[in-house]
C-alpha atoms as a PDB file:
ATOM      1  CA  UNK A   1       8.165  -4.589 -17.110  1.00  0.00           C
ATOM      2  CA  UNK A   2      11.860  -5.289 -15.592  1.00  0.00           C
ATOM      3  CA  UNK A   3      13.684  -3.770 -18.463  1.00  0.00           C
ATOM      4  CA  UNK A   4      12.017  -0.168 -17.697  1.00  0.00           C
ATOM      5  CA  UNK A   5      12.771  -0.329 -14.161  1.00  0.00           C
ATOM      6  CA  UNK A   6      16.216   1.579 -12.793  1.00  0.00           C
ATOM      7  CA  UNK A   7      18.208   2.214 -10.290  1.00  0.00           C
ATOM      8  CA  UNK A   8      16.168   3.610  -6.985  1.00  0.00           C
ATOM      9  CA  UNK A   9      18.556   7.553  -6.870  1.00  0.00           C
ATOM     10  CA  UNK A  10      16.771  10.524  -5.686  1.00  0.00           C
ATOM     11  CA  UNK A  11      19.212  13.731  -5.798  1.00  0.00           C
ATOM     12  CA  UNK A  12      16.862  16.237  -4.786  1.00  0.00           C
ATOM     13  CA  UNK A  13      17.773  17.744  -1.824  1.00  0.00           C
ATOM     14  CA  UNK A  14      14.569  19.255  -0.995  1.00  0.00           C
ATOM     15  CA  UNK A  15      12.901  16.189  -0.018  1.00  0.00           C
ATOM     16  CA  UNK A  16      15.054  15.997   3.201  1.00  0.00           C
ATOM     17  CA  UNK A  17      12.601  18.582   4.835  1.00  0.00           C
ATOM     18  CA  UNK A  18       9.368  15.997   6.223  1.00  0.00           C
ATOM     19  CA  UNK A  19       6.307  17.129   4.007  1.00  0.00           C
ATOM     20  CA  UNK A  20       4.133  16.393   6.650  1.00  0.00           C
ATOM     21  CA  UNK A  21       3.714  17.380  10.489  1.00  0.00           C
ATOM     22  CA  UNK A  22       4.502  14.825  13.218  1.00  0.00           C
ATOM     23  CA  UNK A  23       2.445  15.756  17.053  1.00  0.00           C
ATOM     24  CA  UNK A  24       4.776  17.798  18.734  1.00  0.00           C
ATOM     25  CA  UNK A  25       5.673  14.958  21.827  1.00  0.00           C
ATOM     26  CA  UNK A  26       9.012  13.875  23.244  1.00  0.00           C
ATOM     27  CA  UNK A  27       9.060  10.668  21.920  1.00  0.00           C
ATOM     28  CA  UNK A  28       8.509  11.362  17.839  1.00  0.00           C
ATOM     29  CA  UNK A  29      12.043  11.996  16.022  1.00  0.00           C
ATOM     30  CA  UNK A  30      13.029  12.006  12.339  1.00  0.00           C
ATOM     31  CA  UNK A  31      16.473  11.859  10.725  1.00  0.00           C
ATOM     32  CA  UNK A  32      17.405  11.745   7.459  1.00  0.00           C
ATOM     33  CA  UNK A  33      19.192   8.293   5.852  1.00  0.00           C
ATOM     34  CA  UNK A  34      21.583   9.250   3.327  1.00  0.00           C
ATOM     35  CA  UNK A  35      21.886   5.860   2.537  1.00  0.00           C
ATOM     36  CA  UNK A  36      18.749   4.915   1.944  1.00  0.00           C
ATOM     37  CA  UNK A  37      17.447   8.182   1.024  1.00  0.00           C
ATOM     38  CA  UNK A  38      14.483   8.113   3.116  1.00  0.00           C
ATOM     39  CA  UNK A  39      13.557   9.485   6.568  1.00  0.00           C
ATOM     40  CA  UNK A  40      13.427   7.209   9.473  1.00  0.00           C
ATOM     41  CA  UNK A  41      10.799   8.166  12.126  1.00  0.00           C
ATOM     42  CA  UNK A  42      10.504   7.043  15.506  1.00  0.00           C
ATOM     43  CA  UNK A  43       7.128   6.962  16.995  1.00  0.00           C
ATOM     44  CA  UNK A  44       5.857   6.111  20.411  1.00  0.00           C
ATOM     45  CA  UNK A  45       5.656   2.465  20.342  1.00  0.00           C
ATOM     46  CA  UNK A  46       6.715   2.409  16.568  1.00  0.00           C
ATOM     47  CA  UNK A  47       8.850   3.761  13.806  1.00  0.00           C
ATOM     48  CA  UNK A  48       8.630   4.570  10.443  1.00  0.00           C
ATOM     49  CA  UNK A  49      10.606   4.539   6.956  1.00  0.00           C
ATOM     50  CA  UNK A  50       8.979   7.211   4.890  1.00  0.00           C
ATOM     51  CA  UNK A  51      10.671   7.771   1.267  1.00  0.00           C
ATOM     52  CA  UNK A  52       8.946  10.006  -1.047  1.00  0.00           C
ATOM     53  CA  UNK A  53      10.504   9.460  -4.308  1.00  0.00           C
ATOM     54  CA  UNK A  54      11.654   5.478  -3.502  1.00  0.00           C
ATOM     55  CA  UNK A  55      10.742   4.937  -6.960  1.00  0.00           C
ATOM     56  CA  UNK A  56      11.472   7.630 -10.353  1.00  0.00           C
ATOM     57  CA  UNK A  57       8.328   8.702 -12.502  1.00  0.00           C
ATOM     58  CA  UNK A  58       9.405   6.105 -14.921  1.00  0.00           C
ATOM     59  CA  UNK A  59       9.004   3.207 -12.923  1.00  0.00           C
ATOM     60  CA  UNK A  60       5.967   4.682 -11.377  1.00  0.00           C
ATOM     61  CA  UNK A  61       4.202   5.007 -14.234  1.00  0.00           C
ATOM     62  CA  UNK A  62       4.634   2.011 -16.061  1.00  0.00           C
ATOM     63  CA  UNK A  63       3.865   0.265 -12.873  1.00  0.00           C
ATOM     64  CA  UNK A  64       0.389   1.700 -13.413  1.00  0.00           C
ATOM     65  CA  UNK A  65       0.329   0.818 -16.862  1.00  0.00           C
ATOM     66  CA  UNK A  66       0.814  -3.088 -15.732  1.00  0.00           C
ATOM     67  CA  UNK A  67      -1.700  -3.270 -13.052  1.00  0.00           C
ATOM     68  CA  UNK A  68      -4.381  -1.795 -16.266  1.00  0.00           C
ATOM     69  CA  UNK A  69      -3.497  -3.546 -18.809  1.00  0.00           C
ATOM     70  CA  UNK A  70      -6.617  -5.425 -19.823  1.00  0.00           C
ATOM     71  CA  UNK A  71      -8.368  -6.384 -23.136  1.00  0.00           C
ATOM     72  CA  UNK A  72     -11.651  -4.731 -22.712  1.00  0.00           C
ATOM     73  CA  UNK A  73     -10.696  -0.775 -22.212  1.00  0.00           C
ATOM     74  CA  UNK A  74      -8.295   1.623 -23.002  1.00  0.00           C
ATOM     75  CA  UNK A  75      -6.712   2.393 -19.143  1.00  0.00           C
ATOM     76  CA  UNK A  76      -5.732   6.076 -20.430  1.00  0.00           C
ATOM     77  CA  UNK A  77      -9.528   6.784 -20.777  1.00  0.00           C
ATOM     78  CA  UNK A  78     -11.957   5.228 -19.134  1.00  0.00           C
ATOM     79  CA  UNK A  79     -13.582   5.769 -15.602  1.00  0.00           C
ATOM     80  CA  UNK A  80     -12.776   2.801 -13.759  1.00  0.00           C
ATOM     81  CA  UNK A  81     -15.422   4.103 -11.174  1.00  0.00           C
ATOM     82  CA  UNK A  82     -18.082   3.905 -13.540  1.00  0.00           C
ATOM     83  CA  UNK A  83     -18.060   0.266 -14.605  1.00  0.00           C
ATOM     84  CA  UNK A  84     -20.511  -2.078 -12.513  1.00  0.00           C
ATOM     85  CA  UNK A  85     -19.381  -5.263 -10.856  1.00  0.00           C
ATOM     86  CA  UNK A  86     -20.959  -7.604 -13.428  1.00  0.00           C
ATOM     87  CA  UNK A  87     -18.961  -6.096 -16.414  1.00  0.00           C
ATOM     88  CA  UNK A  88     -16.135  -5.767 -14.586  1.00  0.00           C
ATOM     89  CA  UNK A  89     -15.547  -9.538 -13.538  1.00  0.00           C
ATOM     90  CA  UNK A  90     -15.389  -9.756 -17.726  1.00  0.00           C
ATOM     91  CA  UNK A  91     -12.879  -8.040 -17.755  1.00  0.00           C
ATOM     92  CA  UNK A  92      -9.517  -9.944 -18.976  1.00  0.00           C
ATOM     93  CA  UNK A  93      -6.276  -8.158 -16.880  1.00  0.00           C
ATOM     94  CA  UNK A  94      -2.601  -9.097 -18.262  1.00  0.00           C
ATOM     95  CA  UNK A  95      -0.828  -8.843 -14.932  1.00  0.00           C
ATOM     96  CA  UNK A  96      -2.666  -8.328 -12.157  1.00  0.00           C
ATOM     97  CA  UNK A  97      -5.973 -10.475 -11.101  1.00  0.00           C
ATOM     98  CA  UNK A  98      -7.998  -8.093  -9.654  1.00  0.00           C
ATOM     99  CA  UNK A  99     -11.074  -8.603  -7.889  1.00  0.00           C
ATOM    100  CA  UNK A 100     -14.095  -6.984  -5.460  1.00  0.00           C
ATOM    101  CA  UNK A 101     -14.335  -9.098  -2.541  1.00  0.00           C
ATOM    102  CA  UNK A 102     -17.689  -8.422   0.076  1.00  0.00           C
ATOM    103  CA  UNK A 103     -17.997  -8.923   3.761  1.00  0.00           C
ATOM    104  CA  UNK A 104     -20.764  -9.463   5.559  1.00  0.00           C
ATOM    105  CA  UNK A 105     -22.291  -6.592   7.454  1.00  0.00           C
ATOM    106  CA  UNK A 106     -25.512  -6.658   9.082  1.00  0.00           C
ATOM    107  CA  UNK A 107     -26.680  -9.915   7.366  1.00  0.00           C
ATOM    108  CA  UNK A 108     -26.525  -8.173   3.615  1.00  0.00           C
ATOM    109  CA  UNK A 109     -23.589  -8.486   1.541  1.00  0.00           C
ATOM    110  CA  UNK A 110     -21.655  -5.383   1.233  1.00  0.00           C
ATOM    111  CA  UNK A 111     -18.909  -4.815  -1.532  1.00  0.00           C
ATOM    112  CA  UNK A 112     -15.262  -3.304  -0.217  1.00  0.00           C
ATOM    113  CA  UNK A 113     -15.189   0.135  -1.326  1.00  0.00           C
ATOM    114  CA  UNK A 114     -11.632  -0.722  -3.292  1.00  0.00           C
ATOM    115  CA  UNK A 115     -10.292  -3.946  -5.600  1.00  0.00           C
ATOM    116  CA  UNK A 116      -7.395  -6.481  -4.493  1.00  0.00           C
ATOM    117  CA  UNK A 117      -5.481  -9.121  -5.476  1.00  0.00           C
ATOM    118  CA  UNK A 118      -2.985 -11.322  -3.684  1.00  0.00           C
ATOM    119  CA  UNK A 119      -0.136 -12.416  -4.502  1.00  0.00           C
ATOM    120  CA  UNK A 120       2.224 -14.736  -2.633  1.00  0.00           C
ATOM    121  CA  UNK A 121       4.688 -17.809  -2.020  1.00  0.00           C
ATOM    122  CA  UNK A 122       2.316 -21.169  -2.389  1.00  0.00           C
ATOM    123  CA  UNK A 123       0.613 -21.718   1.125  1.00  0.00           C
ATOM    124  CA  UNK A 124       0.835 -18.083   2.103  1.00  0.00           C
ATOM    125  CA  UNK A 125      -2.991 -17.385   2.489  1.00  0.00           C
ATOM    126  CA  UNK A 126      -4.562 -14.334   4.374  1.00  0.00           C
ATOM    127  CA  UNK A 127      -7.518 -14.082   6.100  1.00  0.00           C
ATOM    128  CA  UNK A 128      -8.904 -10.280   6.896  1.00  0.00           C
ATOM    129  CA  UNK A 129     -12.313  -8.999   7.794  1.00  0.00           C
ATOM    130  CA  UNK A 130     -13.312 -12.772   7.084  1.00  0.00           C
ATOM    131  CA  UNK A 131     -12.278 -12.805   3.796  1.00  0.00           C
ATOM    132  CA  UNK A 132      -9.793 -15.747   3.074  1.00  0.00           C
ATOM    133  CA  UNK A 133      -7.472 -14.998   0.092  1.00  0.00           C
ATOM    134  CA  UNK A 134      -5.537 -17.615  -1.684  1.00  0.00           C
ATOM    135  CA  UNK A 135      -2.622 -16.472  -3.065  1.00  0.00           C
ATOM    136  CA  UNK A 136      -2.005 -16.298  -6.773  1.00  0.00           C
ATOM    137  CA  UNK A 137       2.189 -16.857  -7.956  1.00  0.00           C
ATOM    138  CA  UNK A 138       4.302 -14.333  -8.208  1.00  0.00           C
ATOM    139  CA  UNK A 139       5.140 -12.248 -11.527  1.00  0.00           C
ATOM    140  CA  UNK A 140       8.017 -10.940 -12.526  1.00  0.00           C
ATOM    141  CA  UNK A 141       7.105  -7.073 -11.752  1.00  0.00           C
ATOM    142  CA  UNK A 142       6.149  -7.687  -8.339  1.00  0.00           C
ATOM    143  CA  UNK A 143       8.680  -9.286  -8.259  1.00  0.00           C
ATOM    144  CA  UNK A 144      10.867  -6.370  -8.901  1.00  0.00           C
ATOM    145  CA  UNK A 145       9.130  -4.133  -6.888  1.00  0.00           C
ATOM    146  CA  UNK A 146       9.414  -6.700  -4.019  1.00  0.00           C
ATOM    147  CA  UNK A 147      13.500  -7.185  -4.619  1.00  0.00           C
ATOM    148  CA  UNK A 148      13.860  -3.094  -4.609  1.00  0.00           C
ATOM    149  CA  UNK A 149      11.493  -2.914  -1.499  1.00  0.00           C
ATOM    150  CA  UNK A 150      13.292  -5.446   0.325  1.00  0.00           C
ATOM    151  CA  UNK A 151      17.115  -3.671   0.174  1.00  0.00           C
ATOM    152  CA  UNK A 152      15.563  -1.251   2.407  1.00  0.00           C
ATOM    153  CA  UNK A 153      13.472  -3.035   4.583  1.00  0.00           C
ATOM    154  CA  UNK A 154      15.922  -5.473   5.624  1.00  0.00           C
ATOM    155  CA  UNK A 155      13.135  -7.967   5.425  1.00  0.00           C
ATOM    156  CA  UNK A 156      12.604 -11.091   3.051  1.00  0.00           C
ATOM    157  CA  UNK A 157       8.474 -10.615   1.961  1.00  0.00           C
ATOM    158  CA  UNK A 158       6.601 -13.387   0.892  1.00  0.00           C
ATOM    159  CA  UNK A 159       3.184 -11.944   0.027  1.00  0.00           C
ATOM    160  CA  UNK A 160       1.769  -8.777  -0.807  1.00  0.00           C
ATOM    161  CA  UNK A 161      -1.859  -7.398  -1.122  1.00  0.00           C
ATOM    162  CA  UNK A 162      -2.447  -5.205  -3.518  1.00  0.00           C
ATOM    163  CA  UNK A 163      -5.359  -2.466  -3.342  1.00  0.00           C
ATOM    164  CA  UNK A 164      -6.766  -0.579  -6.514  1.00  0.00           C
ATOM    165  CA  UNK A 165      -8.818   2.439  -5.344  1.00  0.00           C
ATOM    166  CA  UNK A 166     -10.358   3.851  -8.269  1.00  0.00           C
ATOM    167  CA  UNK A 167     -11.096   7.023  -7.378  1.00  0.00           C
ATOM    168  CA  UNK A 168     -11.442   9.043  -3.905  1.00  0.00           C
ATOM    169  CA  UNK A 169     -14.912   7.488  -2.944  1.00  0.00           C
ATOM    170  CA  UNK A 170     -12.913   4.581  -2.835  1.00  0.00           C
ATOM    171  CA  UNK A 171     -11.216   4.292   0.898  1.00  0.00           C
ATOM    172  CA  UNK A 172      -9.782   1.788   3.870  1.00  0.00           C
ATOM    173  CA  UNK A 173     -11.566   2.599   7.045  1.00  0.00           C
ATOM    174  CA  UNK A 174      -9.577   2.486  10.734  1.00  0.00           C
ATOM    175  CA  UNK A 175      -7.884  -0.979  11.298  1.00  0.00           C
ATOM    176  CA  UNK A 176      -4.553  -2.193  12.071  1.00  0.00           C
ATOM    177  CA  UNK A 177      -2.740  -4.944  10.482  1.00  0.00           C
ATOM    178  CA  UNK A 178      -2.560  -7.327  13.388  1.00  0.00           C
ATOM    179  CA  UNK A 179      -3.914 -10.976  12.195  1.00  0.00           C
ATOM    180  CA  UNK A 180      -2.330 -13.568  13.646  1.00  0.00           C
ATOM    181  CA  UNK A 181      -0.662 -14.738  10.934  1.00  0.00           C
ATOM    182  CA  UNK A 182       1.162 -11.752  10.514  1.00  0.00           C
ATOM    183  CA  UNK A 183       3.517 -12.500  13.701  1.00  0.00           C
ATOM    184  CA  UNK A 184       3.936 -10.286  17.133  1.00  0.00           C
ATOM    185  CA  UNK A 185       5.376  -7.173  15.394  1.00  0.00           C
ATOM    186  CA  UNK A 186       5.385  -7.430  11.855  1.00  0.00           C
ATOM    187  CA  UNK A 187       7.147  -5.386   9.409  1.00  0.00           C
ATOM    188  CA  UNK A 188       5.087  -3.881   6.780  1.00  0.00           C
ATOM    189  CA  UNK A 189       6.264  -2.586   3.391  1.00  0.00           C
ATOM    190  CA  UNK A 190       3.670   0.214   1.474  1.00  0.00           C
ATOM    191  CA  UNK A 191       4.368   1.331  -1.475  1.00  0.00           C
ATOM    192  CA  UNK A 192       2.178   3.244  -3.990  1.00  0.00           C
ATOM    193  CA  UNK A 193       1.460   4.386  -7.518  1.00  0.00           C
ATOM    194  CA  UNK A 194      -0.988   6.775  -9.355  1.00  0.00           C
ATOM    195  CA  UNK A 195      -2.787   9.413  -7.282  1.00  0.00           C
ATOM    196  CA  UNK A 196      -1.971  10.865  -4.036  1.00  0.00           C
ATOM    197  CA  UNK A 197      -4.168   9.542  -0.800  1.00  0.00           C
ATOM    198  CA  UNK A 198      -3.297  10.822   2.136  1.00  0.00           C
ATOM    199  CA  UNK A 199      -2.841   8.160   5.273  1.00  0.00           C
ATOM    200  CA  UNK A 200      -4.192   8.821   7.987  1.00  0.00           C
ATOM    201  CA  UNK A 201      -2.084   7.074  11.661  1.00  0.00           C
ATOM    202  CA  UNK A 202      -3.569   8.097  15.050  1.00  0.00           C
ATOM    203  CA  UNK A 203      -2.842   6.147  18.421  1.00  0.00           C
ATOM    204  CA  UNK A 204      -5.626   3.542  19.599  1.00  0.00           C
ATOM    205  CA  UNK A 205      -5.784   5.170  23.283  1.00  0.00           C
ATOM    206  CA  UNK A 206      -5.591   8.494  22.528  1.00  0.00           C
ATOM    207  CA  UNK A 207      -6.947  10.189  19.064  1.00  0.00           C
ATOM    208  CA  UNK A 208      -6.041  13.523  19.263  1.00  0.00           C
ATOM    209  CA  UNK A 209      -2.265  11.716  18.697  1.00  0.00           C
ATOM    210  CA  UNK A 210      -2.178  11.936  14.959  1.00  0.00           C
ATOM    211  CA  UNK A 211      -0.735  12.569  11.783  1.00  0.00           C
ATOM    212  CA  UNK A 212      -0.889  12.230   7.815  1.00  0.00           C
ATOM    213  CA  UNK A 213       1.297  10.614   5.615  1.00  0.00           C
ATOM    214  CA  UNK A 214       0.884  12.010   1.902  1.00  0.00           C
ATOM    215  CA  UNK A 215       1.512   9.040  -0.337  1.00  0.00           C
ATOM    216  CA  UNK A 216       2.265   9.846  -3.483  1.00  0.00           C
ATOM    217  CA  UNK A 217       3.126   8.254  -6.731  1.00  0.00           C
ATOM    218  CA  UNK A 218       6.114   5.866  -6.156  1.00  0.00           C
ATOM    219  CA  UNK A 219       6.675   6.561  -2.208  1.00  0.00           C
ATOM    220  CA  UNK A 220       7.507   4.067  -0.199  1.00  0.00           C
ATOM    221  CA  UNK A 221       6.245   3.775   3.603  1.00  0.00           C
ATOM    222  CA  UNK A 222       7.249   0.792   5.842  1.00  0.00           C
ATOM    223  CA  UNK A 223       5.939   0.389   9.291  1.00  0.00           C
ATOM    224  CA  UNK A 224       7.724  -1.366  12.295  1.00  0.00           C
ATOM    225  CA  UNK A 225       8.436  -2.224  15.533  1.00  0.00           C
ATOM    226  CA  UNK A 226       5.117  -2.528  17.636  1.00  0.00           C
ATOM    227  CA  UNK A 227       3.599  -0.348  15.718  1.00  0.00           C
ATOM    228  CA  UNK A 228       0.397  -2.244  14.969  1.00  0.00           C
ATOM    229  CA  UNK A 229      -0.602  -2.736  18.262  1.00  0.00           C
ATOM    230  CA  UNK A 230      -0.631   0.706  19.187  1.00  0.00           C
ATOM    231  CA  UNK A 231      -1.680   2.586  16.502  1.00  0.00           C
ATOM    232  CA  UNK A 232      -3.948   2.584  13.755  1.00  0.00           C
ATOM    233  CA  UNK A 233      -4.216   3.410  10.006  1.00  0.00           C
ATOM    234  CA  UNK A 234      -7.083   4.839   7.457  1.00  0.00           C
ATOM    235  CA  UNK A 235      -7.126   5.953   4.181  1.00  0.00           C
ATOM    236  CA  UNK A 236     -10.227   8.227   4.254  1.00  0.00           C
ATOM    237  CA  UNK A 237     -12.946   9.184   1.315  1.00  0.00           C
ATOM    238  CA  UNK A 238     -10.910  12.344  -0.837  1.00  0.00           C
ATOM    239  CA  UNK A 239     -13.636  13.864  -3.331  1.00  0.00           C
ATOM    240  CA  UNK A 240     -11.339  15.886  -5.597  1.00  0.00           C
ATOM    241  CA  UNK A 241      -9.523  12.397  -6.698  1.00  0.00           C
ATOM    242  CA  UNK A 242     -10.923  11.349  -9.775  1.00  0.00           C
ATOM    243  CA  UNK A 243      -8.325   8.745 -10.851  1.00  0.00           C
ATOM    244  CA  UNK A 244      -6.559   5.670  -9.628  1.00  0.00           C
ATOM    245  CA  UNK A 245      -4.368   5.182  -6.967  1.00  0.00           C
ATOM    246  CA  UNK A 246      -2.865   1.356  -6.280  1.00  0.00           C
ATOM    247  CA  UNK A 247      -0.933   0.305  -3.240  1.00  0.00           C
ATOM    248  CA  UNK A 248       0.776  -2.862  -2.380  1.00  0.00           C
ATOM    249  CA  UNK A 249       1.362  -3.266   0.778  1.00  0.00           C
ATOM    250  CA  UNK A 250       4.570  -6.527   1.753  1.00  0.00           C
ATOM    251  CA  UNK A 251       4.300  -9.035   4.316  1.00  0.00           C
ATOM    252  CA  UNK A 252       5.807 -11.762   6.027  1.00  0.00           C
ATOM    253  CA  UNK A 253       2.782 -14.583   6.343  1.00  0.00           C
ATOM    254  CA  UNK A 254       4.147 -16.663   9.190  1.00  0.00           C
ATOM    255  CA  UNK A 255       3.015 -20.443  10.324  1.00  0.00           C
ATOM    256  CA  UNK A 256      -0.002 -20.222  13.104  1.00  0.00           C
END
């Protein structure tokens, strides 16, 4: 995978004008980093790195080819949507281990509308919505992805959960990323590959104080400052998306 990866460079001017609306309060702001090509957003009790095009349609899309590649189907064709838990844990990946974890609701079993995997320094486990993830060792194209990430961020990661939605029934309901192991005010790294989802941030006390981040194929998003304990994040159900879309979101897993 590294020797198809380049250079991040975006030249395109026209993706210094925000493709999405931001509420129209005193204390939202965006500005324009030449240097890191992105846009830098300040929210009310938060701020934002948004870069559309953080990675070029090559890298995107060979990054999708390595989180498929598998010896059971051809990833070009087949409905992901359509194959049913039991054949799918027969499934041989090359890359990624990918799997369909289940949390308890109402004292039945109930399947997470999306796959994961995590992936991680040794002793960097995660536990969200009760589900304790070990993590497995790092490869060498999340590795790159994590090195490219990190130039930006101005953070060192050590983990990173990926999420495979296979289609737009697939979907993250409201939550913020606020486990203890994360630390007080974590930074968080999202990037993403395949089809667009939009993400959806409103403000815990007030939910009329929202907005939607498009993320498209290779965009980078990285939340900060106290951000997580004052606002939340969704990626809702999106009918007319009938393929994949995978993000991996970085993390800092601290010592509790």
């Amino acid at each position: 995978m590294n020797d198809l990866f380049d250079e991040v460079e975006v030249t395109d001017n026209q993706i210094r004008k925000l493709p999405f609306a931001l509420p129209k309060v005193e204390e939202f702001s965006v500005q324009w980093d030449e240097a890191l090509q992105g846009f830098v957003i300040h929210i009310l009790n938060g701020k934002l790195f948004y870069a559309p095009q953080f990675f070029s349609k090559k890298i995107s899309d060979r990054s999708v080819e390595y989180f498929l590649e598998n010896d059971t189907y051809d990833a070009a064709k087949v409905d992901w949507s359509t194959i049913e838990p039991e054949s799918f844990k027969k499934i041989q990946f090359r890359n990624i281990l990918w799997k369909q974890d289940s949390i308890n609701l109402y004292g039945k079993r109930i399947p997470l509308p999306r796959l994961t995997s995590w992936y991680g320094d040794e002793g960097k486990a995660y536990k969200y919505s009760g589900i304790l993830s070990q993590p497995n060792p790092w490869n060498k194209g999340l590795l790159y992805i994590k090195e490219q990430i990190e130039k930006v961020a101005g953070t060192q990661f050590n983990s990173v959960l990926l999420n495979w939605y296979r289609s737009g029934e697939d979907y993250l309901n409201w939550h913020t990323d606020d486990e203890p192991e994360l630390g007080k005010n974590p930074t968080i790294a999202s990037v993403n590959f395949g089809e667009t989802r939009d993400f959806q941030v409103r403000h815990k006390d007030d939910h009329q104080l929202k907005f939607t981040v498009p993320l498209q194929h290779g965009s980078l998003l990285i939340m900060s400052g106290e951000m997580q304990h004052f606002w939340e994040h969704a990626v809702p159900k999106r009918k007319k998306v009938l393929k994949s879309r995978f993000n991996l979101t970085f993390r800092v897993i601290q010592s509790v």
